[in-house]
C-alpha atoms as a PDB file:
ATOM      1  CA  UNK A   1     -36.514  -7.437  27.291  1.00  0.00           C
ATOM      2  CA  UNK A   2     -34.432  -5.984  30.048  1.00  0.00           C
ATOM      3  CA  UNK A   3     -32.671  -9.676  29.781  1.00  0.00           C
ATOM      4  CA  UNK A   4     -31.311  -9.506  26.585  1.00  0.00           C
ATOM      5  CA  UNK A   5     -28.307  -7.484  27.189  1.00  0.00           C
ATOM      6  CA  UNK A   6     -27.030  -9.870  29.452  1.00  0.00           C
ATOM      7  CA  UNK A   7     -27.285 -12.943  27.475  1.00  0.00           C
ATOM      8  CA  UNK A   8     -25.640 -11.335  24.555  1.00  0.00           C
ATOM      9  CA  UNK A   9     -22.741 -10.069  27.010  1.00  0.00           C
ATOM     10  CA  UNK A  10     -22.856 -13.725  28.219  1.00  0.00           C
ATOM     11  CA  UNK A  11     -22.748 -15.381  24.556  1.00  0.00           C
ATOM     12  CA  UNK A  12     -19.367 -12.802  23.660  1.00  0.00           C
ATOM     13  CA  UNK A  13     -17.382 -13.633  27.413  1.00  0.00           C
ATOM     14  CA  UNK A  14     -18.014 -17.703  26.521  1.00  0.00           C
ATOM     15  CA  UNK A  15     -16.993 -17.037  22.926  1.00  0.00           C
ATOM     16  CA  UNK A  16     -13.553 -16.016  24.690  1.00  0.00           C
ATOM     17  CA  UNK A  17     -13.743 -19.502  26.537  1.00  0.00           C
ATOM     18  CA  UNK A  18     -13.716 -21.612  22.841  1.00  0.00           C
ATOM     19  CA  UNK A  19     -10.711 -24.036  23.591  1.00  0.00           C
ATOM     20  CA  UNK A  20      -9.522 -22.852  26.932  1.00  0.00           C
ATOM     21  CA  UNK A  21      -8.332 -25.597  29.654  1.00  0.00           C
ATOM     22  CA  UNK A  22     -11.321 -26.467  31.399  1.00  0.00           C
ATOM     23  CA  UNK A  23      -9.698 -27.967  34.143  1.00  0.00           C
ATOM     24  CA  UNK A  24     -11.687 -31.614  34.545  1.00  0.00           C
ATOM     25  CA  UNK A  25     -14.289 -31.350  32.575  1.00  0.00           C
ATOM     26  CA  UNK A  26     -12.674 -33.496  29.944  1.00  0.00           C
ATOM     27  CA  UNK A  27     -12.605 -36.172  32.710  1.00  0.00           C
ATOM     28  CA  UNK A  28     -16.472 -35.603  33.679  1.00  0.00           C
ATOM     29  CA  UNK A  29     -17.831 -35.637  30.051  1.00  0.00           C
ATOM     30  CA  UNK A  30     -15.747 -38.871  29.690  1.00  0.00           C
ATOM     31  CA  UNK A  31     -17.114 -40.658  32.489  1.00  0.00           C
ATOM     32  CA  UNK A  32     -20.388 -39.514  31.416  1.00  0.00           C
ATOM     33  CA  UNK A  33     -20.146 -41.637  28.526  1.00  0.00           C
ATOM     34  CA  UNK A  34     -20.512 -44.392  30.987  1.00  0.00           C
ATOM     35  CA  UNK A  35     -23.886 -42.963  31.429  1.00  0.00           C
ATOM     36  CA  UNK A  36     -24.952 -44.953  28.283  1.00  0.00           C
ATOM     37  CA  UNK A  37     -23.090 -48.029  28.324  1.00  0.00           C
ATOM     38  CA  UNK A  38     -23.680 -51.674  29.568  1.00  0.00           C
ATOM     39  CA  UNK A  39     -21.662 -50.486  32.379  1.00  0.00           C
ATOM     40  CA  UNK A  40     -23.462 -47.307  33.147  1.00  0.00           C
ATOM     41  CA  UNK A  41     -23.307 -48.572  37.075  1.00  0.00           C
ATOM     42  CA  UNK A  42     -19.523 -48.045  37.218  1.00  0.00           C
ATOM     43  CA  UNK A  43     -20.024 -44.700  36.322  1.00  0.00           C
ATOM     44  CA  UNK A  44     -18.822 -43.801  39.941  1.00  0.00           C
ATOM     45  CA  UNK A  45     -16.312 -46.527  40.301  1.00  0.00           C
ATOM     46  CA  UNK A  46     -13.647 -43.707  40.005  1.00  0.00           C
ATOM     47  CA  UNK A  47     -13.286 -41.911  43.541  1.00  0.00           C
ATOM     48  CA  UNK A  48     -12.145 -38.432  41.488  1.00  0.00           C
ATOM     49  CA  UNK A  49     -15.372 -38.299  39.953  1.00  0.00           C
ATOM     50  CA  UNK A  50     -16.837 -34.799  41.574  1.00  0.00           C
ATOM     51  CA  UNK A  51     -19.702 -34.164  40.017  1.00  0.00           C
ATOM     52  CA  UNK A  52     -23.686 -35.549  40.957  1.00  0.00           C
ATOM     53  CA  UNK A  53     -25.524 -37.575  38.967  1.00  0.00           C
ATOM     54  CA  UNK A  54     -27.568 -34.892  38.005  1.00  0.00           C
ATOM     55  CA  UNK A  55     -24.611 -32.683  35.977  1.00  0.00           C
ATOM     56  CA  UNK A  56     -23.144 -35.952  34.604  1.00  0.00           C
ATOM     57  CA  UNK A  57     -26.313 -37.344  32.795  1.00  0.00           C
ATOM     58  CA  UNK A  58     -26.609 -33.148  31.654  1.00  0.00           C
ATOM     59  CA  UNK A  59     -22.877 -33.668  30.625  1.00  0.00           C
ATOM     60  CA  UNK A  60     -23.952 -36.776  28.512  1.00  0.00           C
ATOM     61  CA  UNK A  61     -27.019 -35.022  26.663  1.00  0.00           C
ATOM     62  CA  UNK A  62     -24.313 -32.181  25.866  1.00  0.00           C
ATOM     63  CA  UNK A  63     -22.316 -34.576  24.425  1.00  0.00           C
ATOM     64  CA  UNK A  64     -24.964 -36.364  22.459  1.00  0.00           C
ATOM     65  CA  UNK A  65     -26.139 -32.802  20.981  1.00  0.00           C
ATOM     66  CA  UNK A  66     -22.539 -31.907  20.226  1.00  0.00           C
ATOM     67  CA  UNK A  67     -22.338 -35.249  18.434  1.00  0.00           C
ATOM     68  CA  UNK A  68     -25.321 -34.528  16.062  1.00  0.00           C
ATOM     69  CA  UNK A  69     -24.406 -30.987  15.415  1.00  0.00           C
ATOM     70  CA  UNK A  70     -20.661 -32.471  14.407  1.00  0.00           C
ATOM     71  CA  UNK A  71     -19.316 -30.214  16.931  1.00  0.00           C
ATOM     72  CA  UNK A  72     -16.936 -30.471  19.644  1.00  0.00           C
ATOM     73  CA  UNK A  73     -18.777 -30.797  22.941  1.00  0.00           C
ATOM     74  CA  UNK A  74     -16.338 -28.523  24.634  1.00  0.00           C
ATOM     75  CA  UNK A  75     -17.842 -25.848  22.101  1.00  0.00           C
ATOM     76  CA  UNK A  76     -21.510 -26.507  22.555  1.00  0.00           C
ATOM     77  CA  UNK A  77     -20.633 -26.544  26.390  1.00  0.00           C
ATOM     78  CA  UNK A  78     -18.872 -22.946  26.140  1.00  0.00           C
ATOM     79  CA  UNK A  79     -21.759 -21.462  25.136  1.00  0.00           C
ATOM     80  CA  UNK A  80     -24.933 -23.603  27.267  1.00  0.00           C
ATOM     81  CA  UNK A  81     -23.036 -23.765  30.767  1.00  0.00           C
ATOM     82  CA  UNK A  82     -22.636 -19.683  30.264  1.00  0.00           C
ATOM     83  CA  UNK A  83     -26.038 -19.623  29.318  1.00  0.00           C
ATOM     84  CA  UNK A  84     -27.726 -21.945  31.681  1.00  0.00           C
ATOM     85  CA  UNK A  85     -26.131 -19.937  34.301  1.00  0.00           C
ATOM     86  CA  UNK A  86     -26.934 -16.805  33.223  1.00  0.00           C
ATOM     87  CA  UNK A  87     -30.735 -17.798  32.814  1.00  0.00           C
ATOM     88  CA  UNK A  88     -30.872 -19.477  36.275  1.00  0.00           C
ATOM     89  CA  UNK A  89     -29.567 -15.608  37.687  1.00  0.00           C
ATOM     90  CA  UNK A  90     -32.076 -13.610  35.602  1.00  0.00           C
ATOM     91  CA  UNK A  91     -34.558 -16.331  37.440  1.00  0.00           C
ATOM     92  CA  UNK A  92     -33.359 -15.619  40.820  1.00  0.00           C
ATOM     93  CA  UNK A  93     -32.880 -11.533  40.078  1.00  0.00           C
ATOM     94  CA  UNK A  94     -36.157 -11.513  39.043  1.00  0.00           C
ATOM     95  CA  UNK A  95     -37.775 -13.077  42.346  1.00  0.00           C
ATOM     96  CA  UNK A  96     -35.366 -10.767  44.283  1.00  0.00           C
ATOM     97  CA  UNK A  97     -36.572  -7.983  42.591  1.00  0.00           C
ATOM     98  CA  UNK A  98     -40.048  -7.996  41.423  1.00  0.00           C
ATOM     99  CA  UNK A  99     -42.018  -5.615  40.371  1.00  0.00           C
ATOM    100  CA  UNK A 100     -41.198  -2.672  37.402  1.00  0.00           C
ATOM    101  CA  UNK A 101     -37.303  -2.258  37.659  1.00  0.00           C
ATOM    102  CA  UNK A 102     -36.051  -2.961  34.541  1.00  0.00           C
ATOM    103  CA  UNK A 103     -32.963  -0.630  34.687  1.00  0.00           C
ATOM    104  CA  UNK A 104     -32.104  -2.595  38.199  1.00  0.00           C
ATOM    105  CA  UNK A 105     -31.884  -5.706  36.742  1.00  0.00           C
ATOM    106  CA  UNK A 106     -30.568  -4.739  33.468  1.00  0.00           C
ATOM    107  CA  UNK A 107     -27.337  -3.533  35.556  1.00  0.00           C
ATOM    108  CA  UNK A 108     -27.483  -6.247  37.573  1.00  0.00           C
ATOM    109  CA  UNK A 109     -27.763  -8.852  34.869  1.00  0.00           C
ATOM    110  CA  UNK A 110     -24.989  -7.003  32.749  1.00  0.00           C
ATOM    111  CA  UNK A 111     -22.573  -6.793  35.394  1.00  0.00           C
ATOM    112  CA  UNK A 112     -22.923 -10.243  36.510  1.00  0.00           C
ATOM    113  CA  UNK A 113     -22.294 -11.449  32.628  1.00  0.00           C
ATOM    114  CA  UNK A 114     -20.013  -8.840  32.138  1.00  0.00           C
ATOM    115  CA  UNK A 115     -17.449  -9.982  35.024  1.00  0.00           C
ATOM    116  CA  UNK A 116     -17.409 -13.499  33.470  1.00  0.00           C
ATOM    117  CA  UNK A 117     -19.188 -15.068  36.210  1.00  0.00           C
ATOM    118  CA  UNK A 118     -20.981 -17.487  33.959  1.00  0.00           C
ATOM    119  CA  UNK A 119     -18.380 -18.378  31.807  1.00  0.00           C
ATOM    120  CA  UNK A 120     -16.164 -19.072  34.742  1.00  0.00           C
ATOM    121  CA  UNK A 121     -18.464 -21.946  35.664  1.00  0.00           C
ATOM    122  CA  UNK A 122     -17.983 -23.525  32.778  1.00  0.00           C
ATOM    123  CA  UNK A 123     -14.064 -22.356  32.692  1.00  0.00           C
ATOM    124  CA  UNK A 124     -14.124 -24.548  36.252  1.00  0.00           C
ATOM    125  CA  UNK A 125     -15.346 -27.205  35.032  1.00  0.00           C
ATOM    126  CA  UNK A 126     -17.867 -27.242  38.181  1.00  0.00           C
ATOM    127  CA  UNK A 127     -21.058 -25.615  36.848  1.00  0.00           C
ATOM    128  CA  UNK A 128     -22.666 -26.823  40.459  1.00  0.00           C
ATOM    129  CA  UNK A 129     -20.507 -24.424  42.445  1.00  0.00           C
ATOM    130  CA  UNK A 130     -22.337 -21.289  40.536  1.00  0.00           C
ATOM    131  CA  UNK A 131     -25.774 -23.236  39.973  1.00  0.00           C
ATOM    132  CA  UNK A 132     -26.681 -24.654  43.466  1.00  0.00           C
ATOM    133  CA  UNK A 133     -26.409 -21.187  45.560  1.00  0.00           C
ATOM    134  CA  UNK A 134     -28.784 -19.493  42.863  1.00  0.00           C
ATOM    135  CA  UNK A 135     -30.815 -22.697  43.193  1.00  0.00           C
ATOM    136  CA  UNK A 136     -30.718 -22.292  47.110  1.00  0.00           C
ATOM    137  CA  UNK A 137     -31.993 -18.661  46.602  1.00  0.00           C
ATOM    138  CA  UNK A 138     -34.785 -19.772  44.676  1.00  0.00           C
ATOM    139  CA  UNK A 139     -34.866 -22.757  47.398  1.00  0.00           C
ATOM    140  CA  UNK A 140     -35.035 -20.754  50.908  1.00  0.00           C
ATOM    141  CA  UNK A 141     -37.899 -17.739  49.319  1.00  0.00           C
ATOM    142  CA  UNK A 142     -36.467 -15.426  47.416  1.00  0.00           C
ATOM    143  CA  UNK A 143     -35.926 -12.149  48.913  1.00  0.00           C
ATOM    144  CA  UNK A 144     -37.152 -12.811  52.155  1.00  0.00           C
ATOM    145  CA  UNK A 145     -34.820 -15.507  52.851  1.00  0.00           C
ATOM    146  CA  UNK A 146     -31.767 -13.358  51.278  1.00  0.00           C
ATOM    147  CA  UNK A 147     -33.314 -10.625  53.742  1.00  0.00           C
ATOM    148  CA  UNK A 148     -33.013 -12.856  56.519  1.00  0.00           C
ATOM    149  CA  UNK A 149     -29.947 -14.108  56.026  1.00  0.00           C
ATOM    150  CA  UNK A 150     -28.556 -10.657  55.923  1.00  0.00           C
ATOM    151  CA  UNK A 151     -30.301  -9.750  59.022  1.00  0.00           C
ATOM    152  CA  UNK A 152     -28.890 -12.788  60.770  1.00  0.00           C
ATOM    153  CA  UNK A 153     -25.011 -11.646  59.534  1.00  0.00           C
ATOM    154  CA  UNK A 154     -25.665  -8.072  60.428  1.00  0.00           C
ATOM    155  CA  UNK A 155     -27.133  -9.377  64.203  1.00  0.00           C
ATOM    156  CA  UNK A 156     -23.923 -11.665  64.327  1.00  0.00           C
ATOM    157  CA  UNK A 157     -21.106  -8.591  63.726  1.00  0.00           C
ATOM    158  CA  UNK A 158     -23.139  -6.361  66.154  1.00  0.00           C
ATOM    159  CA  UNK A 159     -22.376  -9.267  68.999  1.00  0.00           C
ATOM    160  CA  UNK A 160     -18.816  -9.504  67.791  1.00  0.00           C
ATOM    161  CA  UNK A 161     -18.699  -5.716  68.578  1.00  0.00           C
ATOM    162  CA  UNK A 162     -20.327  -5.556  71.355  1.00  0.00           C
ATOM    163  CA  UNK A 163     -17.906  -8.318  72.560  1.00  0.00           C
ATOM    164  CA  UNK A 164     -14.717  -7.326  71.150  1.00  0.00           C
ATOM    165  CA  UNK A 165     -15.969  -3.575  72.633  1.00  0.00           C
ATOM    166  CA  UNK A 166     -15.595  -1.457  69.059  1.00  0.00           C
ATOM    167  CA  UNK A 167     -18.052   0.595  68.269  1.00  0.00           C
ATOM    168  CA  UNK A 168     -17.859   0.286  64.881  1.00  0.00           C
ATOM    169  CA  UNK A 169     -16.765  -2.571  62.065  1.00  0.00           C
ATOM    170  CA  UNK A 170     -13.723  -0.247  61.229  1.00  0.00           C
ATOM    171  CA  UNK A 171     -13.401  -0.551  65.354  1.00  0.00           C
ATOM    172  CA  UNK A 172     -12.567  -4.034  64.500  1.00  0.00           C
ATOM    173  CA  UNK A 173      -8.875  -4.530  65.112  1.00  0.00           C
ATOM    174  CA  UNK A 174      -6.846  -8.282  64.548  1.00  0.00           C
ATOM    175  CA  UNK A 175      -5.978  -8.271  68.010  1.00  0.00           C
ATOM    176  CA  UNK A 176      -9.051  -8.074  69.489  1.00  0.00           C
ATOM    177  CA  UNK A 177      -9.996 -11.733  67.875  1.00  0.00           C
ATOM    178  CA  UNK A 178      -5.888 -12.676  67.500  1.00  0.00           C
ATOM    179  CA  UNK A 179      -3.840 -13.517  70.655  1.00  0.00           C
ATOM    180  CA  UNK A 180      -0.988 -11.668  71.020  1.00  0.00           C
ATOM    181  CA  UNK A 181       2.162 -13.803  69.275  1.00  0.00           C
ATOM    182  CA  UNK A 182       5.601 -13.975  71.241  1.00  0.00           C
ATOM    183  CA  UNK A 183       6.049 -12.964  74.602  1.00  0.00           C
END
């Protein structure tokens, strides 16, 4: 149950969202109505359209729901973008972290639901900008990969030291990497 805090902290920071601009998700649920039409294939006609297939035809089923619940869709999207998210990091937290560490990722949950994170996807308007680097996560291993990755940043800063000649990262002065400006 060490999830449940953060979905409830997640469920009160999109309750804030309720009727905030949304920047163009108006314009992606509308073209998702295309989805269903006779002329579903023009669906990407419009070059602005930024979203995959895969979030517009989610978009559409959002809208459908919203439609039998007789509420707006920007409502029932508020609270299942926030959500969606949120569940997608408690996935990838828990294959970070496994084993018994339920205080570890009940801080980590909380804090990530707690600074808005989620919401802000939905805020955005581009839920694939929070949703495809916890999908790479679960993509490239789990920790492992993460581990890796971090490894292969901490192996690139030693060269730029080594290179630069600083001993340290707070070594690491602007004109080492910066030519000098002026004469």
């Amino acid at each position: 149950m060490w999830w449940l805090p953060a979905l409830v902290v997640t469920v009160g920071t999109a309750a804030l969202t309720v009727g905030a601009d949304t920047g163009d998700l108006p314009f992606f649920v509308h073209a998702a109505d295309d989805l269903f039409t006779r002329d579903w294939a023009q669906a990407y006609a419009n070059p602005d359209l930024q979203v995959g297939p895969v979030q517009l035809v989610l978009l559409a089923v959002a809208d459908a729901v919203a439609g039998v619940l007789s509420l707006s869709t920007f409502t029932v999207l508020a609270f299942v973008v926030p959500l969606g998210v949120t569940a997608l990091f408690l996935l990838v937290l828990r294959r970070l972290l496994p084993g018994p560490r339920p205080l570890l990722l009940l801080t980590a949950s909380v804090v990530f639901a707690g600074l808005g994170l989620p919401a802000a996807a939905y805020l955005d308007g581009h839920m694939a900008q929070a949703v495809v680097p916890l999908l790479w996560v679960l993509a490239a291993g789990g920790a492992a990969a993460v581990a890796g990755a971090l490894d292969g940043l901490a192996d690139d800063l030693r060269h730029v030291m080594a290179v630069a000649g600083a001993a340290s990262p707070a070594a690491l002065d602007p004109t080492m990497v910066v030519a000098p400006r002026g004469g």
